[in-house]
Protein backbone atom coordinates (compact mmCIF):
# COMPACT_ATOMS: atom_id res chain seq x y z
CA UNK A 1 -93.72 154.29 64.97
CA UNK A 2 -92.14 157.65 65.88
CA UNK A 3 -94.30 158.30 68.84
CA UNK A 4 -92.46 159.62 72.07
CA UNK A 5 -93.69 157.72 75.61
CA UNK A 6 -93.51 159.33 78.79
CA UNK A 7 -92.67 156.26 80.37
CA UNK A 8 -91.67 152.96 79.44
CA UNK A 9 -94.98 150.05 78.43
CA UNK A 10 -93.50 146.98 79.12
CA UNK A 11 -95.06 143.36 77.35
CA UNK A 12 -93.89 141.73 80.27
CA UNK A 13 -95.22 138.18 78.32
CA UNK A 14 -92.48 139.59 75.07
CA UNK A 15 -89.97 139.77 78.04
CA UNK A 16 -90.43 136.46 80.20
CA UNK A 17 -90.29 135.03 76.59
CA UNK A 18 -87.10 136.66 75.23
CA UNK A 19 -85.66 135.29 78.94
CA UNK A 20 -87.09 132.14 78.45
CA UNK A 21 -85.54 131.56 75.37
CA UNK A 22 -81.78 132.63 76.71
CA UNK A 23 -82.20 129.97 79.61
CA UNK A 24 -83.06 127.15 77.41
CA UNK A 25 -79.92 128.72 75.40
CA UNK A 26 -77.58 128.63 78.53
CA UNK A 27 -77.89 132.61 78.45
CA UNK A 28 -77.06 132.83 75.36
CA UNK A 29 -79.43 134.95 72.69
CA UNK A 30 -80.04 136.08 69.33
CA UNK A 31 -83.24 138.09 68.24
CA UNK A 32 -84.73 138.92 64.76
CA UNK A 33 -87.65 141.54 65.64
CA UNK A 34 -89.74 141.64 62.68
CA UNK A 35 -91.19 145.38 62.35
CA UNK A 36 -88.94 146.11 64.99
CA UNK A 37 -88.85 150.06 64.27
CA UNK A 38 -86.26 151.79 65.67
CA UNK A 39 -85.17 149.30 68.36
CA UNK A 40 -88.51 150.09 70.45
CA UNK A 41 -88.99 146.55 71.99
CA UNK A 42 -84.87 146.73 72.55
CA UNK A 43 -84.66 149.80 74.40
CA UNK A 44 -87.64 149.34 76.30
CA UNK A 45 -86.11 145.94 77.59
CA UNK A 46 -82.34 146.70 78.03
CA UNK A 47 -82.11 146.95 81.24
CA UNK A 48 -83.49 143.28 81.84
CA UNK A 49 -80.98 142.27 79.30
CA UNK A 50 -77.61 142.92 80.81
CA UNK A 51 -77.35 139.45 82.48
CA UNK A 52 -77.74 137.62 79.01
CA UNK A 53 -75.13 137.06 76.46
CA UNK A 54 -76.97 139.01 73.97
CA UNK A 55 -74.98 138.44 70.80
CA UNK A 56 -77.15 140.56 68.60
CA UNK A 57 -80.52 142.04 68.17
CA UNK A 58 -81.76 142.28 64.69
CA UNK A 59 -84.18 144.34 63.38
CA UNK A 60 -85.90 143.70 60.00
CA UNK A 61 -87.54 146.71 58.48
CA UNK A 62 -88.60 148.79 55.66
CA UNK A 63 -85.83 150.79 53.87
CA UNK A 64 -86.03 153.81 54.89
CA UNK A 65 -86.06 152.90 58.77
CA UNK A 66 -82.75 150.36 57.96
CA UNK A 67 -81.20 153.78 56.40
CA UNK A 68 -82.07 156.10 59.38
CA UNK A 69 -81.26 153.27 62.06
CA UNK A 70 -77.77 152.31 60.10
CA UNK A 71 -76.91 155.66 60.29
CA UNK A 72 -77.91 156.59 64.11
CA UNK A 73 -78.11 154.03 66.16
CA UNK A 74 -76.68 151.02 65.15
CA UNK A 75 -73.52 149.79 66.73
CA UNK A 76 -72.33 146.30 67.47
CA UNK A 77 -75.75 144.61 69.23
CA UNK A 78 -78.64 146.46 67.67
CA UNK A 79 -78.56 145.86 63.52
CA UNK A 80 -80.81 146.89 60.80
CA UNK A 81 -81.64 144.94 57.34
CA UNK A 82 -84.40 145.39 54.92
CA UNK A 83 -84.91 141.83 54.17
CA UNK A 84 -85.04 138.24 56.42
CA UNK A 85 -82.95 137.02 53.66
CA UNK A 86 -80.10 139.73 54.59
CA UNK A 87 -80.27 139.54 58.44
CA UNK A 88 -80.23 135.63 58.14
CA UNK A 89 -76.59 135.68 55.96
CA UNK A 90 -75.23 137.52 59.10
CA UNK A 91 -76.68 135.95 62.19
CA UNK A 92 -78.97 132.61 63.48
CA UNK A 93 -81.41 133.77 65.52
CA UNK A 94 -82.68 131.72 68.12
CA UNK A 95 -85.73 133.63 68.91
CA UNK A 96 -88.16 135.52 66.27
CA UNK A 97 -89.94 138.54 67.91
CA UNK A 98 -92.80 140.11 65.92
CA UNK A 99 -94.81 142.97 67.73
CA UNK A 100 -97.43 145.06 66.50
CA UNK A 101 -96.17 144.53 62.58
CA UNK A 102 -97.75 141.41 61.67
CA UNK A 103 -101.14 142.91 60.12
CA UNK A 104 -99.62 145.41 58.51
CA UNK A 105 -97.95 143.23 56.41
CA UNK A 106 -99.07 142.91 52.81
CA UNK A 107 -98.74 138.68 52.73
CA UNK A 108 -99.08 137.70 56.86
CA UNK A 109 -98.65 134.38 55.72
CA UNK A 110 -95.88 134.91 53.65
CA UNK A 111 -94.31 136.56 56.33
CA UNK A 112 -94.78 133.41 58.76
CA UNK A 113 -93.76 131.26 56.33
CA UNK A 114 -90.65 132.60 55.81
CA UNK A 115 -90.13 133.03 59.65
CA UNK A 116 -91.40 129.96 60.56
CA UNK A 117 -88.33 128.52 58.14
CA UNK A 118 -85.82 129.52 59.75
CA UNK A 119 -86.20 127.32 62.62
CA UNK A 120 -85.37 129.57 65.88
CA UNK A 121 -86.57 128.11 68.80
CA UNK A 122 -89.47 130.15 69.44
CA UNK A 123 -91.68 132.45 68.02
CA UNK A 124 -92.55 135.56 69.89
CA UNK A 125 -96.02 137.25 68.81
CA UNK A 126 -97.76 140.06 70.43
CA UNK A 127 -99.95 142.91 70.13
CA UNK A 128 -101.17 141.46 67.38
CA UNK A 129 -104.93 142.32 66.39
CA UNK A 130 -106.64 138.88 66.09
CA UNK A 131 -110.39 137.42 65.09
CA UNK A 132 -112.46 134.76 65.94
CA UNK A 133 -113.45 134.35 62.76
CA UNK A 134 -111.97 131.73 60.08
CA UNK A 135 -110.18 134.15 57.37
CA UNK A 136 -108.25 137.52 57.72
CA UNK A 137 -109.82 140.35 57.22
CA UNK A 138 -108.42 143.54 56.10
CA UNK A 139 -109.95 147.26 57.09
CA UNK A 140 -108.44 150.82 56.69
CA UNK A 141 -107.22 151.76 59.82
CA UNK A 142 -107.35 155.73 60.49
CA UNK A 143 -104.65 157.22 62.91
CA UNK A 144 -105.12 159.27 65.29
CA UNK A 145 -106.09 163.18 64.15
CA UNK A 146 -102.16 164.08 65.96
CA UNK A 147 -100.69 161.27 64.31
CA UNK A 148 -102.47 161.42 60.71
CA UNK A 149 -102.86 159.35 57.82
CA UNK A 150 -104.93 155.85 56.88
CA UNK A 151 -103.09 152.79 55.95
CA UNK A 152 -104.10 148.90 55.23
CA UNK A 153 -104.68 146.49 58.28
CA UNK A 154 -105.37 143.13 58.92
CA UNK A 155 -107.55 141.49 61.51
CA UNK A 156 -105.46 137.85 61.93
CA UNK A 157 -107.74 134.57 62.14
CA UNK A 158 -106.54 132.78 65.27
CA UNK A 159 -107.45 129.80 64.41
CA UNK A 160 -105.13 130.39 61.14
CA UNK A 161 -102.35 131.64 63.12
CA UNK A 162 -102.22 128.76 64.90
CA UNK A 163 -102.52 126.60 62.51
CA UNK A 164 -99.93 127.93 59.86
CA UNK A 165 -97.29 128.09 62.83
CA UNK A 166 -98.36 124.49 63.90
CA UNK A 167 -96.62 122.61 61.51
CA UNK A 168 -93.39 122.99 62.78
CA UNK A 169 -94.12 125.09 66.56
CA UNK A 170 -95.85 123.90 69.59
CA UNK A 171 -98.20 126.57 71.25
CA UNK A 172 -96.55 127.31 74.39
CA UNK A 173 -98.91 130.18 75.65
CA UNK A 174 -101.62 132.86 74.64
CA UNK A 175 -102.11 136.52 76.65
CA UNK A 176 -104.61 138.99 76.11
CA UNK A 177 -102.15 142.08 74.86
CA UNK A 178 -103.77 145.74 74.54
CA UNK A 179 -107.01 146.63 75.33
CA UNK A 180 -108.63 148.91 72.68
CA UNK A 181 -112.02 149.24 72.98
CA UNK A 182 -113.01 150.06 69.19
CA UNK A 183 -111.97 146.75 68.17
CA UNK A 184 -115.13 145.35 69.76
CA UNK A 185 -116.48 146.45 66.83
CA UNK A 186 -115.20 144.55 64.59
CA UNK A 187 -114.95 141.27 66.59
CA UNK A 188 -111.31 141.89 67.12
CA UNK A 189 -108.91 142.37 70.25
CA UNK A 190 -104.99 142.23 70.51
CA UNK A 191 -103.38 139.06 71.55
CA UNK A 192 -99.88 137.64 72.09
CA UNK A 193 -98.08 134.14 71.51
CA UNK A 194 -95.34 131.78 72.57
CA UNK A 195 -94.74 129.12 70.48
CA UNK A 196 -91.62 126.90 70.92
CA UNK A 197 -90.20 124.94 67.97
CA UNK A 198 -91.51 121.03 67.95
């Protein structure tokens, strides 16, 4: 969050997804992005998009990013809220996008949970930092000296992941996502997912 790229770094899985989803919709699509910033994954896509009836793309977020996008960039695709509950009382998404926001969550499965409820037909994950192991694990994650600052992070249990989304979605697909070489250290890599409602 409020780093400037050069160029653009596509997820071309989060893409064939989101497209995916509007053909089984007859072109027709509706996104909640989950920790979606700013409207990163949108902008970085947009061009790809122009083809499908995109009626909205919704970004949940903390407060003071829903203020700052409201008030900037908003207009009548791209909308901010500060709660599922909110964005859900003004749209029905049909596809649930969450990149690189899951373990920074305080509840992960709270978050899926509530996600997972509200029945879209898939579930886009990626860039998500995942373990082998059977339980998430939480470190301190220290940015960058240029970026500053330490904050909370989880390491996701795939095999709970899976599982908690597996009651109600089918795993259509896994991808390896980044590649970040310190994670090695901790048993942990980033990873993507495509699940498609049962």
């Amino acid at each position: 969050d409020g780093i400037i790229f050069d160029r653009i770094e596509y997820s071309w899985q989060i893409l064939f997804g989101i497209i995916w989803v509007a053909a089984r919709n007859n072109g027709n699509l509706c996104v909640l992005d989950m920790g979606g910033s700013l409207g990163t994954t949108y902008f970085q896509n947009d061009r790809f998009l122009n083809d499908i009836n995109l009626s909205s793309w919704n970004i949940v977020e903390q407060p003071h990013y829903v203020k700052a996008g409201r008030a900037h960039i908003q207009d009548e695709i791209l909308r901010f809220y500060d709660s599922i509950e909110n964005c859900l009382n003004e749209c029905n998404p049909n596809v649930v996008l969450i990149s690189s926001s899951l373990q920074y969550m305080p509840d992960p499965g709270a978050v899926l949970d509530s996600l997972s409820r509200i029945g879209a037909d898939a579930i886009i994950i990626d860039r998500t930092i995942i373990n082998n192991f059977k339980s998430n694990i939480i470190y301190v994650q220290h940015a960058t000296p240029s970026i500053g600052g330490s904050y909370p992070c989880y390491t996701i249990s795939e095999s709970w992941l899976i599982d908690t989304l597996e009651k109600t979605y089918d795993l259509v697909e896994s991808f390896d996502s980044l590649f970040f070489s310190e994670l090695t250290e901790i048993d942990s890599t980033f990873k993507g997912y495509i699940f498609s409602k049962k």
